[in-house]
C-alpha atoms as a PDB file:
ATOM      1  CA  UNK A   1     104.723 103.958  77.844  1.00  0.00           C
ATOM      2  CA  UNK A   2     107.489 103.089  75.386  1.00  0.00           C
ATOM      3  CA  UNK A   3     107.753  99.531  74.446  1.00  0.00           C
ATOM      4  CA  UNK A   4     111.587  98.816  74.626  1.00  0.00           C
ATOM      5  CA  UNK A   5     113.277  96.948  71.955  1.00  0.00           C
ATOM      6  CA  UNK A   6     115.635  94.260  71.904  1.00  0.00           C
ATOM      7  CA  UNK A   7     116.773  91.573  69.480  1.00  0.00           C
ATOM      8  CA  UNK A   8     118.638  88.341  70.491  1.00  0.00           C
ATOM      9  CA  UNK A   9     121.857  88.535  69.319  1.00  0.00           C
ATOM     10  CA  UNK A  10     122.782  87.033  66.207  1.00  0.00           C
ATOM     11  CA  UNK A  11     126.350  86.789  66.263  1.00  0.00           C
ATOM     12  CA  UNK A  12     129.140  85.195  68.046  1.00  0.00           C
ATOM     13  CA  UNK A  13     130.700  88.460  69.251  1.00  0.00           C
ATOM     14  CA  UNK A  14     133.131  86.238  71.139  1.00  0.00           C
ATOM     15  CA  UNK A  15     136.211  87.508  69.364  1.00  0.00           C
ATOM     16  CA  UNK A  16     135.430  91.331  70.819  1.00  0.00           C
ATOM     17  CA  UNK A  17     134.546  90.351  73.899  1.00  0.00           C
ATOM     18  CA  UNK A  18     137.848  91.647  75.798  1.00  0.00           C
ATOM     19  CA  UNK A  19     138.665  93.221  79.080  1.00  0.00           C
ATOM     20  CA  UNK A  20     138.794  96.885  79.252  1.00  0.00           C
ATOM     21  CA  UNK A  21     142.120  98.177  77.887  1.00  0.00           C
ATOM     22  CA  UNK A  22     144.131 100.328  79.982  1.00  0.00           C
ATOM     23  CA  UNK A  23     143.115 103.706  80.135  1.00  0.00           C
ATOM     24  CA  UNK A  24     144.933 106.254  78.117  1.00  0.00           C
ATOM     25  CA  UNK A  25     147.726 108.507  79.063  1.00  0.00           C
ATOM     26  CA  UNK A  26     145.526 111.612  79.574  1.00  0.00           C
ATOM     27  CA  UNK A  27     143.049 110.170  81.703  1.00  0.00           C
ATOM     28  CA  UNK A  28     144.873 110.340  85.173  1.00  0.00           C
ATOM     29  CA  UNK A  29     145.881 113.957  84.673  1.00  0.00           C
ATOM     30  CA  UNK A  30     142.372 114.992  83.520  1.00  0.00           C
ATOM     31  CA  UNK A  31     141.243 113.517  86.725  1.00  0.00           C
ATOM     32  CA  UNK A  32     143.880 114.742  89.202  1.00  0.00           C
ATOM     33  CA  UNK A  33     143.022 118.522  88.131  1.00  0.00           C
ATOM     34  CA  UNK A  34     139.784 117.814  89.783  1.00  0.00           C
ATOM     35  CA  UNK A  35     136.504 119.982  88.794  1.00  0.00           C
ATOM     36  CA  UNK A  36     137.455 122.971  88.367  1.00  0.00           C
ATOM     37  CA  UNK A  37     135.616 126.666  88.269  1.00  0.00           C
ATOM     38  CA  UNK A  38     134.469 127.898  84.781  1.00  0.00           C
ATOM     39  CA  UNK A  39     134.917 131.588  84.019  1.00  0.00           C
ATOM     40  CA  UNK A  40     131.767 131.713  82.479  1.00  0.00           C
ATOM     41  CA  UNK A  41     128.637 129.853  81.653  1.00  0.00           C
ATOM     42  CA  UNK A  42     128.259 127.122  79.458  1.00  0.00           C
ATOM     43  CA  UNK A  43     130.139 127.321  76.092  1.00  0.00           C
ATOM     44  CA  UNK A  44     127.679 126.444  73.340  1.00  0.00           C
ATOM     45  CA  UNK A  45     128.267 122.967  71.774  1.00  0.00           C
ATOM     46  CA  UNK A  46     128.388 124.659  68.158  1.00  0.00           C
ATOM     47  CA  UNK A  47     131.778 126.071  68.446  1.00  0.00           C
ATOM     48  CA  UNK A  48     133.198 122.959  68.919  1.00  0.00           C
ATOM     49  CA  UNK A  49     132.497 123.165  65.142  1.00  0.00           C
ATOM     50  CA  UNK A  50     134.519 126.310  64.475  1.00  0.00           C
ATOM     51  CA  UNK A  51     138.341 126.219  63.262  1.00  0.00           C
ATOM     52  CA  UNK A  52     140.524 125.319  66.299  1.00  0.00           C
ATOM     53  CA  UNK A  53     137.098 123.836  68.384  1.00  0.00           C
ATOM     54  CA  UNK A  54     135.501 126.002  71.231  1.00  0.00           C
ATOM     55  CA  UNK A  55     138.874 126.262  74.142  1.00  0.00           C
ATOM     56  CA  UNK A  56     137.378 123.726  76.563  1.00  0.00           C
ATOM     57  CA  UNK A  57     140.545 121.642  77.506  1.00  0.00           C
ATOM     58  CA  UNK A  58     139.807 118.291  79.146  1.00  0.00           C
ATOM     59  CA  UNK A  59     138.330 118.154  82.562  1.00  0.00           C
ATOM     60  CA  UNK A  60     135.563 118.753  84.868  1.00  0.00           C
ATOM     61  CA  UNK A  61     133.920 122.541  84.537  1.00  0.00           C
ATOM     62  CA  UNK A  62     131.431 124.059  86.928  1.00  0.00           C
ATOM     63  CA  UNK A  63     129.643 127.201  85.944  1.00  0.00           C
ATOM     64  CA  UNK A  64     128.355 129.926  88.102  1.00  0.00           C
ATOM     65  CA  UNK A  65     124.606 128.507  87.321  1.00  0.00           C
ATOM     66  CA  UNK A  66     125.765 125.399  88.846  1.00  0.00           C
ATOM     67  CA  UNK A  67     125.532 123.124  85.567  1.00  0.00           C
ATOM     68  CA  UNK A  68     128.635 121.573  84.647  1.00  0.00           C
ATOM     69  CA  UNK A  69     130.779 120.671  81.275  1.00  0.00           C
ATOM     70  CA  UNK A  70     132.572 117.232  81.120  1.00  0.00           C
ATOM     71  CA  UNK A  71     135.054 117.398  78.042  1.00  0.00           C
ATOM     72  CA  UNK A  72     136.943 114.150  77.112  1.00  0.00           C
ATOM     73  CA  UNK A  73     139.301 114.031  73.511  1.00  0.00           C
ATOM     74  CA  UNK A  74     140.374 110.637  72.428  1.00  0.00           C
ATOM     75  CA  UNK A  75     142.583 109.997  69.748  1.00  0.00           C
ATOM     76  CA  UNK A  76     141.531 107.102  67.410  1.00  0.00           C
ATOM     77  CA  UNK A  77     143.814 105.833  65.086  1.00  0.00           C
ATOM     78  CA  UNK A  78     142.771 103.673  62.141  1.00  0.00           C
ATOM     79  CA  UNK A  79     139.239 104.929  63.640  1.00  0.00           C
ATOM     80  CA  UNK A  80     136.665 106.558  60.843  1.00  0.00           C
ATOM     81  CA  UNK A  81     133.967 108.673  61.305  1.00  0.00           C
ATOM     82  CA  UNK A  82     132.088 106.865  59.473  1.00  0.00           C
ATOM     83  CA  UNK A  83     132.000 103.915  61.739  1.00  0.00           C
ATOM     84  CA  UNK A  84     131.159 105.515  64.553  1.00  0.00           C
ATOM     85  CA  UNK A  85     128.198 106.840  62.936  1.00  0.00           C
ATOM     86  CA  UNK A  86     127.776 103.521  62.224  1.00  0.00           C
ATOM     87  CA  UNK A  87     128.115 101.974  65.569  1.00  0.00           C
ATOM     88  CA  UNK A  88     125.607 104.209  67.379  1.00  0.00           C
ATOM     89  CA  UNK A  89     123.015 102.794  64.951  1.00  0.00           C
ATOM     90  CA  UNK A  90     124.264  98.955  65.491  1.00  0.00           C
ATOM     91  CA  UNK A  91     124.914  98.351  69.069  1.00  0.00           C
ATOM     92  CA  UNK A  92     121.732  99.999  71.262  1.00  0.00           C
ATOM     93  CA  UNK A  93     119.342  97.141  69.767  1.00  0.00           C
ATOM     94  CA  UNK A  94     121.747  94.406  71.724  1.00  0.00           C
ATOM     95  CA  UNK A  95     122.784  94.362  75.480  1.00  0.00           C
ATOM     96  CA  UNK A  96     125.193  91.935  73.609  1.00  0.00           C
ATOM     97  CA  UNK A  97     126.794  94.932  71.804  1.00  0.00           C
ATOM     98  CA  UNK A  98     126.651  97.235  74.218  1.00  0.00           C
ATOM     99  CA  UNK A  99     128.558  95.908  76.232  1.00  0.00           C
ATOM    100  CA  UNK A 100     131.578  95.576  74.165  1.00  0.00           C
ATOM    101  CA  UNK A 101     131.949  99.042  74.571  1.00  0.00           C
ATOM    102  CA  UNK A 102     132.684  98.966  78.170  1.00  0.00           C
ATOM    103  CA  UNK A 103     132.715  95.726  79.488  1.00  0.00           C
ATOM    104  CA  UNK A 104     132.874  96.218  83.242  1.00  0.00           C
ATOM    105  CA  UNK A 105     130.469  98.925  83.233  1.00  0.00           C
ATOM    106  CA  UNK A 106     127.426  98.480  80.343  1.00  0.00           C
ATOM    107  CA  UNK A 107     124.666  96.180  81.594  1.00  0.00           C
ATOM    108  CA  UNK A 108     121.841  96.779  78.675  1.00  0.00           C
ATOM    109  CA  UNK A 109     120.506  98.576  76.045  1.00  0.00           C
ATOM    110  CA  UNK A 110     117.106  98.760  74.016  1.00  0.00           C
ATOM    111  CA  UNK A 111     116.112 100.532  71.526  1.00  0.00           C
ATOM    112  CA  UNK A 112     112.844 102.522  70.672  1.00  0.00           C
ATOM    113  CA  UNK A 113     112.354 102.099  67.381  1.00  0.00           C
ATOM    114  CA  UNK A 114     113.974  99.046  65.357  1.00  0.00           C
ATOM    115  CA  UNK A 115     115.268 100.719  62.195  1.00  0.00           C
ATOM    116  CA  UNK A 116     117.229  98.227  60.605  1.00  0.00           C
ATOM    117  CA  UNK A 117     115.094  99.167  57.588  1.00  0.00           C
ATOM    118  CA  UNK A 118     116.861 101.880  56.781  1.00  0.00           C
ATOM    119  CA  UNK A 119     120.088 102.832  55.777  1.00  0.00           C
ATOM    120  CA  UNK A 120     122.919 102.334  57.982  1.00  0.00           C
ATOM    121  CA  UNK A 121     124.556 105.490  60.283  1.00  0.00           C
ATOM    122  CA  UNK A 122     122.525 108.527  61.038  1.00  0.00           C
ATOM    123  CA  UNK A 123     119.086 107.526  59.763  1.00  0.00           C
ATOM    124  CA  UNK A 124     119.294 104.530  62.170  1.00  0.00           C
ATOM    125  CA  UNK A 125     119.869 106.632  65.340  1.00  0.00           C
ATOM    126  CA  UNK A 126     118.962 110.350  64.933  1.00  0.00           C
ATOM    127  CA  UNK A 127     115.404 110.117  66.277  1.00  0.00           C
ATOM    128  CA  UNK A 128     115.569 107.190  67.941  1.00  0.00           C
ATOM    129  CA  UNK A 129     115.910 106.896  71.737  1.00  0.00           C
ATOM    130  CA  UNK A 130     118.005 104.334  73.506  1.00  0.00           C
ATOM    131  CA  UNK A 131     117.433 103.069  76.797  1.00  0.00           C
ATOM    132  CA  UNK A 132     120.847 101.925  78.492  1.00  0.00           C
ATOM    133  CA  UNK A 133     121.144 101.022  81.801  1.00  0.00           C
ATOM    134  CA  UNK A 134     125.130 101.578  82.967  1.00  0.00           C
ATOM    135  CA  UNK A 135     126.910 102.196  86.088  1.00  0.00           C
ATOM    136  CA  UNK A 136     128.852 105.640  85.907  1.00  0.00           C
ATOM    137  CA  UNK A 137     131.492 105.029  88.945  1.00  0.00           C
ATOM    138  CA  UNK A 138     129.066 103.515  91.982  1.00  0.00           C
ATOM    139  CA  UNK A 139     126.187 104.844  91.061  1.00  0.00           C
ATOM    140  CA  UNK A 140     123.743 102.779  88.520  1.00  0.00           C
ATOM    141  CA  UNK A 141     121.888 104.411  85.954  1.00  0.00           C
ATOM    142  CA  UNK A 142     118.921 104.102  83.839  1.00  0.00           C
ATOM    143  CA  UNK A 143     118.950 106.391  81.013  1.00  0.00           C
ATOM    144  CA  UNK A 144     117.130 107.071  78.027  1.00  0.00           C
ATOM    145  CA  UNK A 145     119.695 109.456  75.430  1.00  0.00           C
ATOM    146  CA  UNK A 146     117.539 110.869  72.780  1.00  0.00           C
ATOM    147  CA  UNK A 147     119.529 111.450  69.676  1.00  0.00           C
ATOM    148  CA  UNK A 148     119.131 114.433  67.607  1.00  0.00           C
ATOM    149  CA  UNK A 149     120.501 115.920  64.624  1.00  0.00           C
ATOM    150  CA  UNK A 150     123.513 118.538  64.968  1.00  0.00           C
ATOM    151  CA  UNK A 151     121.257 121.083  63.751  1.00  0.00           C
ATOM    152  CA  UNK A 152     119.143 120.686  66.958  1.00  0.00           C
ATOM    153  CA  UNK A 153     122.219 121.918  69.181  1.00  0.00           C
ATOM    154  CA  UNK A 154     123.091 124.303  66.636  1.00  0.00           C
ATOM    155  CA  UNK A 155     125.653 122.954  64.811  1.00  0.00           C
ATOM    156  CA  UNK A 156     126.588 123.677  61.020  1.00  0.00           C
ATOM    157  CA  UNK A 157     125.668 120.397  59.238  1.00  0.00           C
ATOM    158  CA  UNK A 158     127.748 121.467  56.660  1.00  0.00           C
ATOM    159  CA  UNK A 159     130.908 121.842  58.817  1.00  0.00           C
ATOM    160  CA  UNK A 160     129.992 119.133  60.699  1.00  0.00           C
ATOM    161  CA  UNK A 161     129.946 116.712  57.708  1.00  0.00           C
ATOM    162  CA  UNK A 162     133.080 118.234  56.475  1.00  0.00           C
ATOM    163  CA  UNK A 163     134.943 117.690  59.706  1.00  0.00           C
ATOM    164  CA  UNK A 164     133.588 113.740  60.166  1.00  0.00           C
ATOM    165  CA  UNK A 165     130.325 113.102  62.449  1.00  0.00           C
ATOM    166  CA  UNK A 166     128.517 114.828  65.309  1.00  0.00           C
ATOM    167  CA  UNK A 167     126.717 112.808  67.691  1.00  0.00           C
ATOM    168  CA  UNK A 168     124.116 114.155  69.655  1.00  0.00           C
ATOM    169  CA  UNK A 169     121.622 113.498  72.477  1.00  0.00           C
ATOM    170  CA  UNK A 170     119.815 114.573  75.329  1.00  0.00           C
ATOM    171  CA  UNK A 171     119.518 112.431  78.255  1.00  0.00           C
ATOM    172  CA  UNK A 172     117.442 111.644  81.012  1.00  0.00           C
ATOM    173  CA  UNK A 173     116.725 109.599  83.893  1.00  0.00           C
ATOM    174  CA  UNK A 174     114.019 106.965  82.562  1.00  0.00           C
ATOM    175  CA  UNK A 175     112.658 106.172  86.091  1.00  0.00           C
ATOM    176  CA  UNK A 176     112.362 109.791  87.088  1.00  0.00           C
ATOM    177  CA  UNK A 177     111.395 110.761  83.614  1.00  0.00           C
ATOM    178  CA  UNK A 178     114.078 114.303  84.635  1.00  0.00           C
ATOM    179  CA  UNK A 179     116.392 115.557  81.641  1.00  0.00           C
ATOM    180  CA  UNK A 180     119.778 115.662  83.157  1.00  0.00           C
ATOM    181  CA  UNK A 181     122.472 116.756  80.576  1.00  0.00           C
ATOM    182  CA  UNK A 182     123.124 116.541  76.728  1.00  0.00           C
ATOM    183  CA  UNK A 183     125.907 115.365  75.270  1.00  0.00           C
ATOM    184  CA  UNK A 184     127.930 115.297  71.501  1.00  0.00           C
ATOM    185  CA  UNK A 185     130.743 113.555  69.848  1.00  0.00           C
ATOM    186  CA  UNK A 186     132.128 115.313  67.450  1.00  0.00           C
ATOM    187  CA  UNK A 187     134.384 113.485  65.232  1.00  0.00           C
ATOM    188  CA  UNK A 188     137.169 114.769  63.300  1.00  0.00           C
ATOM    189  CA  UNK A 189     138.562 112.909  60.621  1.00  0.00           C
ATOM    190  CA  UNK A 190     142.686 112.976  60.421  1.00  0.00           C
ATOM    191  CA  UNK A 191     145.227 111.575  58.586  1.00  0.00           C
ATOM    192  CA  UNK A 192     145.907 108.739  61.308  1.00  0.00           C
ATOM    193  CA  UNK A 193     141.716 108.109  61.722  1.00  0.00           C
ATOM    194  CA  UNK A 194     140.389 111.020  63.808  1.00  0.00           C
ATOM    195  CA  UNK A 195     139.682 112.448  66.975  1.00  0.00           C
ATOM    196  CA  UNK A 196     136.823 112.623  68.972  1.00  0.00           C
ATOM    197  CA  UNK A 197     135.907 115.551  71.285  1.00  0.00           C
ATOM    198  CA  UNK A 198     133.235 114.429  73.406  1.00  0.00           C
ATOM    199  CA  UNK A 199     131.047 117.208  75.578  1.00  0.00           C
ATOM    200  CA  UNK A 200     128.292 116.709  78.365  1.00  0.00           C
ATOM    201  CA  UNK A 201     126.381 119.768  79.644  1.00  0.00           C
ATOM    202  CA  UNK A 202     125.031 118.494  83.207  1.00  0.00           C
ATOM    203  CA  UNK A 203     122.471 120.034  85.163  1.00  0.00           C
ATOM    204  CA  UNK A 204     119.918 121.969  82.681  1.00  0.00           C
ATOM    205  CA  UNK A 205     117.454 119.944  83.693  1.00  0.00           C
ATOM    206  CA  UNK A 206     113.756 119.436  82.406  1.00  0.00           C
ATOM    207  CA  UNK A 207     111.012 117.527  83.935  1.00  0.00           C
ATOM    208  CA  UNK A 208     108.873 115.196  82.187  1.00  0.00           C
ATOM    209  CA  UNK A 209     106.464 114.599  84.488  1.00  0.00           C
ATOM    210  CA  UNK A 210     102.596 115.379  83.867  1.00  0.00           C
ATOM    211  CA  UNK A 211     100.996 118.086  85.061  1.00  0.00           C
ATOM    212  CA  UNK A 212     103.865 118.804  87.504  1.00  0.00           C
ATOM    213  CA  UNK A 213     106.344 119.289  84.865  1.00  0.00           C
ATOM    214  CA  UNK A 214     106.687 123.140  84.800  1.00  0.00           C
ATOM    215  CA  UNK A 215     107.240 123.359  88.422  1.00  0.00           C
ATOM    216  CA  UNK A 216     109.445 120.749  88.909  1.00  0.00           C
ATOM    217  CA  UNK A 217     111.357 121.801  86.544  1.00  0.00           C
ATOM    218  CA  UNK A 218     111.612 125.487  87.561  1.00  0.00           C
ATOM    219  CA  UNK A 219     112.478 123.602  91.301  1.00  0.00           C
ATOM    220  CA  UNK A 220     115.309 121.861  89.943  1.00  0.00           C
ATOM    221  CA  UNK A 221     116.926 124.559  87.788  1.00  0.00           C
ATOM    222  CA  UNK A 222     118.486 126.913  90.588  1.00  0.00           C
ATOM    223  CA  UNK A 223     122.177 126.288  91.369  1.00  0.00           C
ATOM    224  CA  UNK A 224     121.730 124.889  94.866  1.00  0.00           C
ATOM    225  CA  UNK A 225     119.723 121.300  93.300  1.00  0.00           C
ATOM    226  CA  UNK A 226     121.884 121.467  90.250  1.00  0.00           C
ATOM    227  CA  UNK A 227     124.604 121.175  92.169  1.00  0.00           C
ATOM    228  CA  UNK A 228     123.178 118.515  93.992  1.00  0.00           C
ATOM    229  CA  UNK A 229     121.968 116.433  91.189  1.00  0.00           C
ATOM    230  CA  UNK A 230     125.428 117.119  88.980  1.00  0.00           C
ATOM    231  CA  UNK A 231     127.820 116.774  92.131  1.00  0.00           C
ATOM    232  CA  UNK A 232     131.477 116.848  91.821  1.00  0.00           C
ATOM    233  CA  UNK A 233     131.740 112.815  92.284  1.00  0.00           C
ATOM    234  CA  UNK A 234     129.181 112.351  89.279  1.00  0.00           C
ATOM    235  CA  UNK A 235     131.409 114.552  87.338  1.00  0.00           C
ATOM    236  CA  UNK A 236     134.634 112.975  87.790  1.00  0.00           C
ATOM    237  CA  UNK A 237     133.339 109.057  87.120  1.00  0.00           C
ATOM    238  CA  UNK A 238     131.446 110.687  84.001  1.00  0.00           C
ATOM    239  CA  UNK A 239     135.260 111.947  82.575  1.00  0.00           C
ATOM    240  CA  UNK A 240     136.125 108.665  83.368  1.00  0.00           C
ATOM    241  CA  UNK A 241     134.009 106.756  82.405  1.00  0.00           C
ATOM    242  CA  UNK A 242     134.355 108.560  78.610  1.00  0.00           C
ATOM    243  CA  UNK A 243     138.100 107.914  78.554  1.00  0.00           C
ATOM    244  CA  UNK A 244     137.402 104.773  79.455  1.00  0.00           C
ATOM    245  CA  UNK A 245     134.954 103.862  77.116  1.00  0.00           C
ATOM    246  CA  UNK A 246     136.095 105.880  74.172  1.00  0.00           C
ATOM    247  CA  UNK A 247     139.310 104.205  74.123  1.00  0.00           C
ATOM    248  CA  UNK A 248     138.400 101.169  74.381  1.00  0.00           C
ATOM    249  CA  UNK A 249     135.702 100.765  71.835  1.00  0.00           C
ATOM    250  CA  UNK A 250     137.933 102.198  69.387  1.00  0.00           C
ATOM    251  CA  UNK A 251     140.618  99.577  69.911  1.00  0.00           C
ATOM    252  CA  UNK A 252     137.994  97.143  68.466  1.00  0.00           C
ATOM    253  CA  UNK A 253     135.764  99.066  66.191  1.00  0.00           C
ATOM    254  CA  UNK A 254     137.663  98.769  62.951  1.00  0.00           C
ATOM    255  CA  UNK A 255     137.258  94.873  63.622  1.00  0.00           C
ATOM    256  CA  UNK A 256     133.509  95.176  64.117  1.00  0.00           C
ATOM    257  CA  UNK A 257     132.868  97.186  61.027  1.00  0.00           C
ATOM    258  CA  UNK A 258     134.974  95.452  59.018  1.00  0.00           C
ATOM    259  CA  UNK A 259     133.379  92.128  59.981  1.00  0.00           C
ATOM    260  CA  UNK A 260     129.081  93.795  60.324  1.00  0.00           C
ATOM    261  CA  UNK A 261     129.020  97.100  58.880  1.00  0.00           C
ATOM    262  CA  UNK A 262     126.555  95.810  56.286  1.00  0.00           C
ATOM    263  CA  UNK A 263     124.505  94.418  59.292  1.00  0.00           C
END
């Protein structure tokens, strides 16, 4: 069993400590378009990497296999890549800092593996495993998000490190011990800060469980329980919840890594 990890905060975070902004413009649209039916199936998260991205325009997708695609793009000005990289190897090892990040909806976060060792941004996270415990609309959830490098969802690192960041994970229910989705934030660098173009892939789902593992999973992976366990309500509060989220962290985050990106 994985010994969870967290430090007691060191820092008067008082200052970033602010209610949730207002949600951007594009939310409420997003939203009101409902979840809509995907052509096809899932579009690999590697063209997001190629010139002009992969064509999935903001919303809720479900696919004839019954997994679904979440897509979210925030704008960030005066945002870096860089500190977003950054960020995602500060925050998980205090509930303190997580909840910055959404404050009406983070509860906790713990960390695997302390890694403050190494250097900071993607040698701090890729590998490591964060356990968060959030609500996503009603519903309260404890997940463990995996990270992995961009190579793993077959991304070109190359590209990828031309463009900005890529942040990648799978996730699963830590109770249940049941892969539910994966997710990336890619980051594009622009001339105002960047962008990010966040995906989740719901419903590909993987059991962890001994000995029962392979049939559970085979259970789970037929479009009637995927559909069940990525329902249209779970859907819509994940899109936004990501708008809501995204904005708001990046309202602050040039302040936090101005003031502990050494940390």
């Amino acid at each position: 069993m994985t010994r969870w990890i967290e430090i007691a905060e060191p820092h008067d975070l008082a200052p970033w400590q602010r209610p949730l902004r207002a949600a951007p413009d594009a939310m409420a649209p997003a939203l009101a378009m409902g979840v809509r039916q995907a052509a096809g199936t899932f579009t690999p998260f590697a063209q997001m990497g190629d010139p002009g991205g992969d064509g999935v325009a903001d919303g809720v997708w479900r696919h004839p296999d019954g997994t679904m695609t979440v897509a979210c793009t925030t704008p960030m000005p005066g945002v870096t890549a860089a500190m977003w990289d950054w960020w995602f190897g500060w925050h998980s090892l205090s509930s303190a800092r997580y909840r910055l990040w959404h404050p009406e909806a983070h509860l906790k976060a713990q960390l695997a593996s302390d890694c403050r060792h190494l250097p900071t941004g993607r040698p701090r996270y890729v590998g490591n495993v964060s356990a968060v415990d959030e609500y996503v609309g009603a519903q309260k959830l404890r997940l463990a998000i995996a990270f992995v490098p961009p190579a793993a969802f077959g991304f070109d690192e190359a590209r990828v490190d031309a463009l900005g960041t890529a942040i990648c994970a799978n996730v699963s229910f830590r109770v249940e011990r049941v892969q539910t989705s994966r997710l990336v934030h890619l980051i594009e660098n622009t001339a105002e800060g960047c962008v990010m173009h966040s995906r989740f892939h719901l419903g590909l789902l993987h059991s962890h469980v001994p000995v029962a593992g392979p049939v559970l999973t085979w259970l789970l992976n037929r479009p009637g329980p995927r559909r069940t366990l990525a329902n249209d309500a779970v859907g819509l509060a994940l899109l936004q919840h990501c708008f809501e989220e995204m904005h708001h962290l990046a309202g602050i985050l040039p302040e936090l890594h101005a003031r502990f990106g050494d940390d």
